[in-house]
C-alpha atoms as a PDB file:
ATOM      1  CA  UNK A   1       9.620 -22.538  -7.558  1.00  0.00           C
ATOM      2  CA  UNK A   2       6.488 -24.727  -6.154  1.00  0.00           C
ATOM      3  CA  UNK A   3       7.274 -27.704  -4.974  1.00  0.00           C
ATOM      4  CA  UNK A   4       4.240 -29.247  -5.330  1.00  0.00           C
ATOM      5  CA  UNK A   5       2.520 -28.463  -1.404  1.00  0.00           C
ATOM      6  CA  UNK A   6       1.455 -24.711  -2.269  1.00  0.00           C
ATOM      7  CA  UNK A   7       4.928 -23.488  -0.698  1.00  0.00           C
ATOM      8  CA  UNK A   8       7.933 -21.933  -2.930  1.00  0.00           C
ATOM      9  CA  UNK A   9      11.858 -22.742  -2.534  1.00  0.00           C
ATOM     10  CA  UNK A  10      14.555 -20.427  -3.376  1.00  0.00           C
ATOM     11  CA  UNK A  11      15.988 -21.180  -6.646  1.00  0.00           C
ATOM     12  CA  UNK A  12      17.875 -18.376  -7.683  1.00  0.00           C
ATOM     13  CA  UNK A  13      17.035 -15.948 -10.870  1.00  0.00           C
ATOM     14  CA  UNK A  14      13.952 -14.646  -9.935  1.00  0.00           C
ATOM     15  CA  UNK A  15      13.037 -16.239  -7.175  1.00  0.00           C
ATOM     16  CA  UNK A  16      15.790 -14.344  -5.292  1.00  0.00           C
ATOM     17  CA  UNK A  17      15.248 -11.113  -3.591  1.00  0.00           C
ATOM     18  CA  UNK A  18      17.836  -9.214  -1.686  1.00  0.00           C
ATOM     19  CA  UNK A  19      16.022  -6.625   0.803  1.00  0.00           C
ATOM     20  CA  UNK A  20      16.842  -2.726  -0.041  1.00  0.00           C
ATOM     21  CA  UNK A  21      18.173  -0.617   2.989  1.00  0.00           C
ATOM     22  CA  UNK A  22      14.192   1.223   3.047  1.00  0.00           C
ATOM     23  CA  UNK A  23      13.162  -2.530   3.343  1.00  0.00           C
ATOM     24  CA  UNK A  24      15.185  -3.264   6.192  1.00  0.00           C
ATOM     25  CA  UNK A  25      14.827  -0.201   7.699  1.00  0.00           C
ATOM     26  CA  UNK A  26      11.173  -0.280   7.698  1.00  0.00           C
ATOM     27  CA  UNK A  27      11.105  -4.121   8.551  1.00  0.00           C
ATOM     28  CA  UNK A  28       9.370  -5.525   5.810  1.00  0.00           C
ATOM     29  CA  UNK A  29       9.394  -8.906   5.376  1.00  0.00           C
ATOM     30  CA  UNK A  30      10.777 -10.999   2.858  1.00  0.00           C
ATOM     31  CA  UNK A  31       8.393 -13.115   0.958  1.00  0.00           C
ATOM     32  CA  UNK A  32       8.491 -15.215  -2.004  1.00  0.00           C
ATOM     33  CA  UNK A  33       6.887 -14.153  -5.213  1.00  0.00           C
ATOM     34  CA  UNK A  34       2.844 -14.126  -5.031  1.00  0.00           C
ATOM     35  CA  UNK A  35       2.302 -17.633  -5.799  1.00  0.00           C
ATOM     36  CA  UNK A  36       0.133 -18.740  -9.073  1.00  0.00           C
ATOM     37  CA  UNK A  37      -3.443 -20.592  -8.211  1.00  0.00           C
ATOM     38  CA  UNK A  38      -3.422 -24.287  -8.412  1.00  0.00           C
ATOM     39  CA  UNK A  39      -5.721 -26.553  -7.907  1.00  0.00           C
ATOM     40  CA  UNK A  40      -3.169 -28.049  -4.887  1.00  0.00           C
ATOM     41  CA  UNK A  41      -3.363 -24.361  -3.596  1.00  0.00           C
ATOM     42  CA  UNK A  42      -2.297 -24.685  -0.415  1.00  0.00           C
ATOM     43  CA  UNK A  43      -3.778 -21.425   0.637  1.00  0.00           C
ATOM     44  CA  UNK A  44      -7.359 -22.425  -0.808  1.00  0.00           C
ATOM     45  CA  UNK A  45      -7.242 -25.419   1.029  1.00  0.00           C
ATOM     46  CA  UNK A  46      -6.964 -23.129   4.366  1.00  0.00           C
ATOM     47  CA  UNK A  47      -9.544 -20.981   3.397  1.00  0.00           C
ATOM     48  CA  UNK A  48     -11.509 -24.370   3.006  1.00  0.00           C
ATOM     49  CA  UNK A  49     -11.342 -25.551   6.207  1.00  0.00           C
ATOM     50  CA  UNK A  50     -12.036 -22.283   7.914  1.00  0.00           C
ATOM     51  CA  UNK A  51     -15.197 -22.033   6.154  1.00  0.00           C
ATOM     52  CA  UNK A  52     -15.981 -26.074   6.887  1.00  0.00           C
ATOM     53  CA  UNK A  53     -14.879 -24.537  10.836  1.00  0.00           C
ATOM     54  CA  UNK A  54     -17.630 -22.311  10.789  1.00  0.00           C
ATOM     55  CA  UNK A  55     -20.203 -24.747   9.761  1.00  0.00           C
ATOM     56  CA  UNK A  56     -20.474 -24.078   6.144  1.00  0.00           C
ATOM     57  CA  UNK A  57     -21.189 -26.530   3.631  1.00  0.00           C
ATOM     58  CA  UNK A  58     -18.489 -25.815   0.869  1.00  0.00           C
ATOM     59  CA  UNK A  59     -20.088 -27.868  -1.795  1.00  0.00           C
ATOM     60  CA  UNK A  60     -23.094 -25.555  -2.084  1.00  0.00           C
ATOM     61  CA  UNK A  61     -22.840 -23.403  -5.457  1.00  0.00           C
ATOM     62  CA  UNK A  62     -21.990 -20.060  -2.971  1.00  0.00           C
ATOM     63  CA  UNK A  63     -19.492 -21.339  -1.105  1.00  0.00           C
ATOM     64  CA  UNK A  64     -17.899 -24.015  -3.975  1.00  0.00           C
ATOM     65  CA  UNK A  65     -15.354 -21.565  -5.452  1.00  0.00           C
ATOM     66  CA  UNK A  66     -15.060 -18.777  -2.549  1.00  0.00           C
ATOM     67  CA  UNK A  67     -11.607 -20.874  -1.647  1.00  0.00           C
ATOM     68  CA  UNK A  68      -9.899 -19.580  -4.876  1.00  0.00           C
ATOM     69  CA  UNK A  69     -11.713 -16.366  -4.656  1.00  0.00           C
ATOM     70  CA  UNK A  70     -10.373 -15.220  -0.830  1.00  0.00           C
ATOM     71  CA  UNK A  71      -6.780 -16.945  -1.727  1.00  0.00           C
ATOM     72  CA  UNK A  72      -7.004 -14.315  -4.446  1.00  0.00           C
ATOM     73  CA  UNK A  73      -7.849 -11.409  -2.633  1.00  0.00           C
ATOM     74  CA  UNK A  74      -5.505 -12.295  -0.186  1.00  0.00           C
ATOM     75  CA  UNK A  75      -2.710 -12.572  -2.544  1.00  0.00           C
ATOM     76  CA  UNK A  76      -3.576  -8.858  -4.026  1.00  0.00           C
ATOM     77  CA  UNK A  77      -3.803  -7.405  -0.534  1.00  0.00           C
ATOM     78  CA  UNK A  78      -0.105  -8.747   0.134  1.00  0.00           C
ATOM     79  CA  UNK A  79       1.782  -8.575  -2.961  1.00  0.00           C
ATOM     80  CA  UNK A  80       3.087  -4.789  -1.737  1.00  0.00           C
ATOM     81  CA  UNK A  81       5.128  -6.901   0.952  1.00  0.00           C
ATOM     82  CA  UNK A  82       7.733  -7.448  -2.299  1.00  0.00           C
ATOM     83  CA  UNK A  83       7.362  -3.547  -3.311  1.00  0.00           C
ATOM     84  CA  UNK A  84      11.079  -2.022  -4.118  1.00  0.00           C
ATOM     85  CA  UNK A  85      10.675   1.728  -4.246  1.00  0.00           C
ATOM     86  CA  UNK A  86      13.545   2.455  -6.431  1.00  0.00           C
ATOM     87  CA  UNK A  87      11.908   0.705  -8.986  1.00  0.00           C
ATOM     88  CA  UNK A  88       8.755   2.408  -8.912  1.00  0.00           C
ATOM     89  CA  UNK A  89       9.785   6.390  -8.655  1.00  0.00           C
ATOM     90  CA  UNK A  90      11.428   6.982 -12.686  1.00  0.00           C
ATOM     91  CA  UNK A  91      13.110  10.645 -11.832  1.00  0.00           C
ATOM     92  CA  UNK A  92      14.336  13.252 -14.617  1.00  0.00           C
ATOM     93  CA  UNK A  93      16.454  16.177 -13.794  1.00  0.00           C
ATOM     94  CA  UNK A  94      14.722  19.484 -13.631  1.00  0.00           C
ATOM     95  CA  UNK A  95      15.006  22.918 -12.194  1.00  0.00           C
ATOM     96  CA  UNK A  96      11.836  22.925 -10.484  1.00  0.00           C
ATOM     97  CA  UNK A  97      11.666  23.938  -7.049  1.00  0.00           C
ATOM     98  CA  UNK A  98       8.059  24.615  -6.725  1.00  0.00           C
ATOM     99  CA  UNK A  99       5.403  22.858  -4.607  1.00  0.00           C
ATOM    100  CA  UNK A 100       4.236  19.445  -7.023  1.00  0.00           C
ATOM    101  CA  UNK A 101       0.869  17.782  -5.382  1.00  0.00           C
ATOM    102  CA  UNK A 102      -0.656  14.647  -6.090  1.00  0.00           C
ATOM    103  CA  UNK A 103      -3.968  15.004  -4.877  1.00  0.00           C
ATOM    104  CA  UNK A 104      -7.124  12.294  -4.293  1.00  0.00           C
ATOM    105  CA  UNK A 105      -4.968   9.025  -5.294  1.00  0.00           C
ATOM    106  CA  UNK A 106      -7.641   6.084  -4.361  1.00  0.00           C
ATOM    107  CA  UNK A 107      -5.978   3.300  -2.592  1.00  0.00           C
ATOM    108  CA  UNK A 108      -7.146   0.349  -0.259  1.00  0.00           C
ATOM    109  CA  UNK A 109      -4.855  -1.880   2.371  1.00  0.00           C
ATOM    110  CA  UNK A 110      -5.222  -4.334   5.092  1.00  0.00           C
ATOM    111  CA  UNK A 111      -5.649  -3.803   8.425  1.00  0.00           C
ATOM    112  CA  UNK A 112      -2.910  -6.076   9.960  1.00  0.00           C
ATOM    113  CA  UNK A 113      -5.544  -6.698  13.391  1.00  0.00           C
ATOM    114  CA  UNK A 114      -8.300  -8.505  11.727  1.00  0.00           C
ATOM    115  CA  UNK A 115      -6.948  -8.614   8.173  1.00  0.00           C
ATOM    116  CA  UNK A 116      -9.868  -6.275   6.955  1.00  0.00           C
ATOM    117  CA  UNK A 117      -9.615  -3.846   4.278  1.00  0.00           C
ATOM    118  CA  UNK A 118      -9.463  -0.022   4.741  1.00  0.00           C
ATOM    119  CA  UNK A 119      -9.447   2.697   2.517  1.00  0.00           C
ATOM    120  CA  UNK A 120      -9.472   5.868   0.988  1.00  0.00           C
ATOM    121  CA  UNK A 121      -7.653   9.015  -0.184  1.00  0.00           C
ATOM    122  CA  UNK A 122      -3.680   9.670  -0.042  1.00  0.00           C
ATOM    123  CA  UNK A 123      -2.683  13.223  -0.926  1.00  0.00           C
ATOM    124  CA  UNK A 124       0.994  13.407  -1.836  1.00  0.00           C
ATOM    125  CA  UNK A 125       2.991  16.802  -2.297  1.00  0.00           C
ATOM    126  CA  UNK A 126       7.096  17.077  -2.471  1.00  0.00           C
ATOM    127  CA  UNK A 127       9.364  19.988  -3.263  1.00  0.00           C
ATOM    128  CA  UNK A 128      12.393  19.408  -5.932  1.00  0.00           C
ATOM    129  CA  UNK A 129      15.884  18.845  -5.447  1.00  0.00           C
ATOM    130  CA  UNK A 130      17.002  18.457  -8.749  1.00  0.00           C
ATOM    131  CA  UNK A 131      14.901  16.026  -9.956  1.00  0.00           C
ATOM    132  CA  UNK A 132      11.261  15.029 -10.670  1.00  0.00           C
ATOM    133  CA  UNK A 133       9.496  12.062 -10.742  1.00  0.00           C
ATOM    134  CA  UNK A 134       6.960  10.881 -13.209  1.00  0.00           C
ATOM    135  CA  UNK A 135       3.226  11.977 -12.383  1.00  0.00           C
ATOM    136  CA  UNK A 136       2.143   8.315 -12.683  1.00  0.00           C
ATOM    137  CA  UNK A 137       4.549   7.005 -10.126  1.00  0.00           C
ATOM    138  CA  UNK A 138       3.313   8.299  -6.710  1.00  0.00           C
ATOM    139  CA  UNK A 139       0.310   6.852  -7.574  1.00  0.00           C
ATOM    140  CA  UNK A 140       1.999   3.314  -8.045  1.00  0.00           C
ATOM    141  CA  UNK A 141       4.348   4.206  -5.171  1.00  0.00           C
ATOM    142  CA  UNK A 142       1.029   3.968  -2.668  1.00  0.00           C
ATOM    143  CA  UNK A 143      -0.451   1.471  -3.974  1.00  0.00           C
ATOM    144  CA  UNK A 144       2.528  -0.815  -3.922  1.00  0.00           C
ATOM    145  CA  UNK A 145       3.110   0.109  -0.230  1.00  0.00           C
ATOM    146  CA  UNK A 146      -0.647  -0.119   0.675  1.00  0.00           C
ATOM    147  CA  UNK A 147      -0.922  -3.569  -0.680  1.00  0.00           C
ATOM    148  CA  UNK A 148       0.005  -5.222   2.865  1.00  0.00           C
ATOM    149  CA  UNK A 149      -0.764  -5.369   5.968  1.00  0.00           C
ATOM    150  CA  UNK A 150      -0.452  -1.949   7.447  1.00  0.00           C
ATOM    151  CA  UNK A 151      -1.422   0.191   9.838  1.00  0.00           C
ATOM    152  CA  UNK A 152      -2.714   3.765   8.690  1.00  0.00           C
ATOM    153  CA  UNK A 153      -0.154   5.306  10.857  1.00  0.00           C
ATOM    154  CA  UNK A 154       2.658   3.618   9.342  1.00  0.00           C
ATOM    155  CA  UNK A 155       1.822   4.112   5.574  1.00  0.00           C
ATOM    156  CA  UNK A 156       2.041   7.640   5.927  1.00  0.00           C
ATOM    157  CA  UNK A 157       5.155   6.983   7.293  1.00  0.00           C
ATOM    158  CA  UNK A 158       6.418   4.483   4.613  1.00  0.00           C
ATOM    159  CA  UNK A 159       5.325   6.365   1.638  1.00  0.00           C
ATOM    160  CA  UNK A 160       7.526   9.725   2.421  1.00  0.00           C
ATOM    161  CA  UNK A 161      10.368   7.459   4.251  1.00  0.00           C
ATOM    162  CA  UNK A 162      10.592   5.427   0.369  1.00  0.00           C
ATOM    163  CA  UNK A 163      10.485   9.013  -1.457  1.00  0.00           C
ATOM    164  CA  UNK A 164      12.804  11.026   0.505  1.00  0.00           C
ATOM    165  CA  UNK A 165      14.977   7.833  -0.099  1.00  0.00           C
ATOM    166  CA  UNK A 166      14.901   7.226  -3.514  1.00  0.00           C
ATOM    167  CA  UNK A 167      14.085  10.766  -5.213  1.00  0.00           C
ATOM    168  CA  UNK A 168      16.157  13.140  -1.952  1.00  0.00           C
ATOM    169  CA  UNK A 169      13.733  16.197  -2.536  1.00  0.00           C
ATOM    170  CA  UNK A 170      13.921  19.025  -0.149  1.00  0.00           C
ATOM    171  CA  UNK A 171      11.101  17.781   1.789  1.00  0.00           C
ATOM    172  CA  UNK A 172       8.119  15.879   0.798  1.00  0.00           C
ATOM    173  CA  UNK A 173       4.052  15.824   2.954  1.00  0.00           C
ATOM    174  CA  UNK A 174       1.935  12.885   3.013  1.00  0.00           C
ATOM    175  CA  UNK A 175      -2.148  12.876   3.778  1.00  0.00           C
ATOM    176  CA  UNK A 176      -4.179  10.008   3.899  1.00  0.00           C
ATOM    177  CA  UNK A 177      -7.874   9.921   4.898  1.00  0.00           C
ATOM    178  CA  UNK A 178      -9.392   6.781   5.193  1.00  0.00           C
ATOM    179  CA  UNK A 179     -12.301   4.231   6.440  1.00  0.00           C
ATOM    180  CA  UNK A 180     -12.074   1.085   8.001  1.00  0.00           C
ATOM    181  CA  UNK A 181     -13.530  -2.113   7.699  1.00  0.00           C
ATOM    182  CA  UNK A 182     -12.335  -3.597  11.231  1.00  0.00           C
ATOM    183  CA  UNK A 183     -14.417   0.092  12.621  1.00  0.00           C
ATOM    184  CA  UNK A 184     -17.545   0.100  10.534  1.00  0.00           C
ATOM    185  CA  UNK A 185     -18.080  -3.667  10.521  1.00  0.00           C
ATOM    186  CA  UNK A 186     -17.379  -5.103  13.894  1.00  0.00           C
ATOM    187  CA  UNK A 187     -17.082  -4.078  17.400  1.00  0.00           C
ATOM    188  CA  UNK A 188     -17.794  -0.264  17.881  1.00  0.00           C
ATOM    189  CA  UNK A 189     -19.425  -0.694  14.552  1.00  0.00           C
ATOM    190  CA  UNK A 190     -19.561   2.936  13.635  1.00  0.00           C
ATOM    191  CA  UNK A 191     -19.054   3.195   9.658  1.00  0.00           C
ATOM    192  CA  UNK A 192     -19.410   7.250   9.550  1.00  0.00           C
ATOM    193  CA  UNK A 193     -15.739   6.909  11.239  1.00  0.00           C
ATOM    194  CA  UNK A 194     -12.789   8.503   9.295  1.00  0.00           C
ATOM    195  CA  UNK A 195      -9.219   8.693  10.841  1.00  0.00           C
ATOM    196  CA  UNK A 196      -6.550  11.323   9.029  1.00  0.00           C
ATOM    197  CA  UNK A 197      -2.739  11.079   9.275  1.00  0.00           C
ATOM    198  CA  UNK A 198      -0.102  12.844   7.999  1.00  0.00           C
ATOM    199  CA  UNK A 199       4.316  12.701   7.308  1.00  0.00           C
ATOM    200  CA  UNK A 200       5.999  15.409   7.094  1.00  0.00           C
ATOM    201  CA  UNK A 201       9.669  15.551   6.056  1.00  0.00           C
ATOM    202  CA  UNK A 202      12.899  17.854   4.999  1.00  0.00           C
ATOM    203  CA  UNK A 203      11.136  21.454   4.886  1.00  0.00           C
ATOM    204  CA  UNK A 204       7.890  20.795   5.239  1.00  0.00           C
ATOM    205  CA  UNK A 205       9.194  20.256   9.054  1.00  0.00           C
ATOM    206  CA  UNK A 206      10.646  23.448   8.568  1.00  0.00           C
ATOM    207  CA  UNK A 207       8.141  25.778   6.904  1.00  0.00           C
ATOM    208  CA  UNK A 208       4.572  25.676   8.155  1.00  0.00           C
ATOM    209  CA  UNK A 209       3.548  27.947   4.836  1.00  0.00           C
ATOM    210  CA  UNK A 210       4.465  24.957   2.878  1.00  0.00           C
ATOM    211  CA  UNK A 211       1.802  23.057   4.482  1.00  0.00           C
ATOM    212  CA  UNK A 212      -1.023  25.301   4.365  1.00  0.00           C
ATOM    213  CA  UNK A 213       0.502  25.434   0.681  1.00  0.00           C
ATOM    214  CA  UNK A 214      -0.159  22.126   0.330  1.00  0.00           C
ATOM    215  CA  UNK A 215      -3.306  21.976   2.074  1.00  0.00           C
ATOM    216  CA  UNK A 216      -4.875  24.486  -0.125  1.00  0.00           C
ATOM    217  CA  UNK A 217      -3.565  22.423  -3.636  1.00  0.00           C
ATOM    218  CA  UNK A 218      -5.316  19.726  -2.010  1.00  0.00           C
ATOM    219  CA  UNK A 219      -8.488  20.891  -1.842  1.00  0.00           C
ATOM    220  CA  UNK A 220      -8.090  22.671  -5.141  1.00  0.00           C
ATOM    221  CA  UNK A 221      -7.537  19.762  -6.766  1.00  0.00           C
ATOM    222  CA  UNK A 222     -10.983  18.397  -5.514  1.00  0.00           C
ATOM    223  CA  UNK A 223     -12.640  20.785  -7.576  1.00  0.00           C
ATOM    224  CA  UNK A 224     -10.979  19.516 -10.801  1.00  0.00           C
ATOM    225  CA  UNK A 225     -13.958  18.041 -12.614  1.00  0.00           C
ATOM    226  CA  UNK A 226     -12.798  16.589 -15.170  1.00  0.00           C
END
């Protein structure tokens, strides 16, 4: 609930949020509900006086409403701080136990250094153990974990921690390629920069075919042109 400042207090229903063991284990904080804009946003009224800090004049008609804009931004770039896994990944039971890739998802997050964004592509591939998990949910599965502050290195890491977790494949690979802000933008200022990382885990640590298996699924599913 607001109390009236900007800031929330517990209040039970659904206000209250127990961490999961992935949340804990992966040290995610615990934050209150994204909070709804006000016009005694709290937040906006930081954002204010940073820009009056840098010698902006926040009445003119550019800078007027860029408070409630960056509060905004800000509050989609965290909201993944509250993601819960198990509610994302829906599994049915199936008898699959071939490769399933998830190829080119499209997905932005913060860098937690100078709270810039960075982006790009996360290619996702898992191998059954019983059960399946609705196409549409890896998607929502990244972006829920990208939207926070994160370091590339540790999304990987978080994505196929949350899956092996929740859905206990045999093994599951995660590839993200991405751009950042904090590179292109500022100090070594070099835009054409892209850094890679991958997770591996269960038998893709196992079996090195399965990874050239899902290498090659990943770049067939760039030529998909539809």
């Amino acid at each position: 609930m607001n109390n009236g400042n900007g800031n929330h207090e517990k209040t039970g229903g659904m206000d209250e949020f127990v961490l999961s063991g992935w949340e804990k284990k992966n040290n995610l904080l615990h934050l209150p509900p994204v909070m709804l804009e006000t016009t005694g946003d709290r937040l906006e009224k930081i954002v204010r006086l940073l820009l009056q800090e840098l010698g902006l004049d926040v009445n003119d008609q550019h800078f007027r409403d860029t408070p409630r804009r960056v509060a905004r931004y800000y509050r989609e770039f965290t909201q993944g701080q509250r993601a819960r896994p198990e509610d994302i990944l829906k599994t049915f039971q199936s008898t699959s136990s071939a490769l399933i890739t998830v190829s080119s998802i499209d997905f932005y997050s913060l860098c937690p250094h100078h709270l810039l964004p960075y982006g790009g592509k996360i290619h996702f591939c898992y191998v059954p153990n019983g059960r399946i998990v609705g196409i549409s949910k890896i998607p929502r599965l990244v972006h829920a974990l990208a939207a926070r502050p994160v370091v590339q290195e540790d999304l990987v890491e978080n994505i196929a921690d949350a899956f092996m977790n929740v859905v206990n494949p045999l093994g599951c690979a995660v590839k993200a390629i991405a751009k950042h802000d904090c590179v292109a933008a500022r100090g070594v200022k070099c835009p054409s920069a892209a850094m890679t990382t991958k997770a591996m885990r269960g038998i893709f640590q196992e079996k090195q075919f399965l990874c050239l298996q899902f290498e090659e699924a990943v770049a067939e599913g760039g030529t998909c042109v539809r």
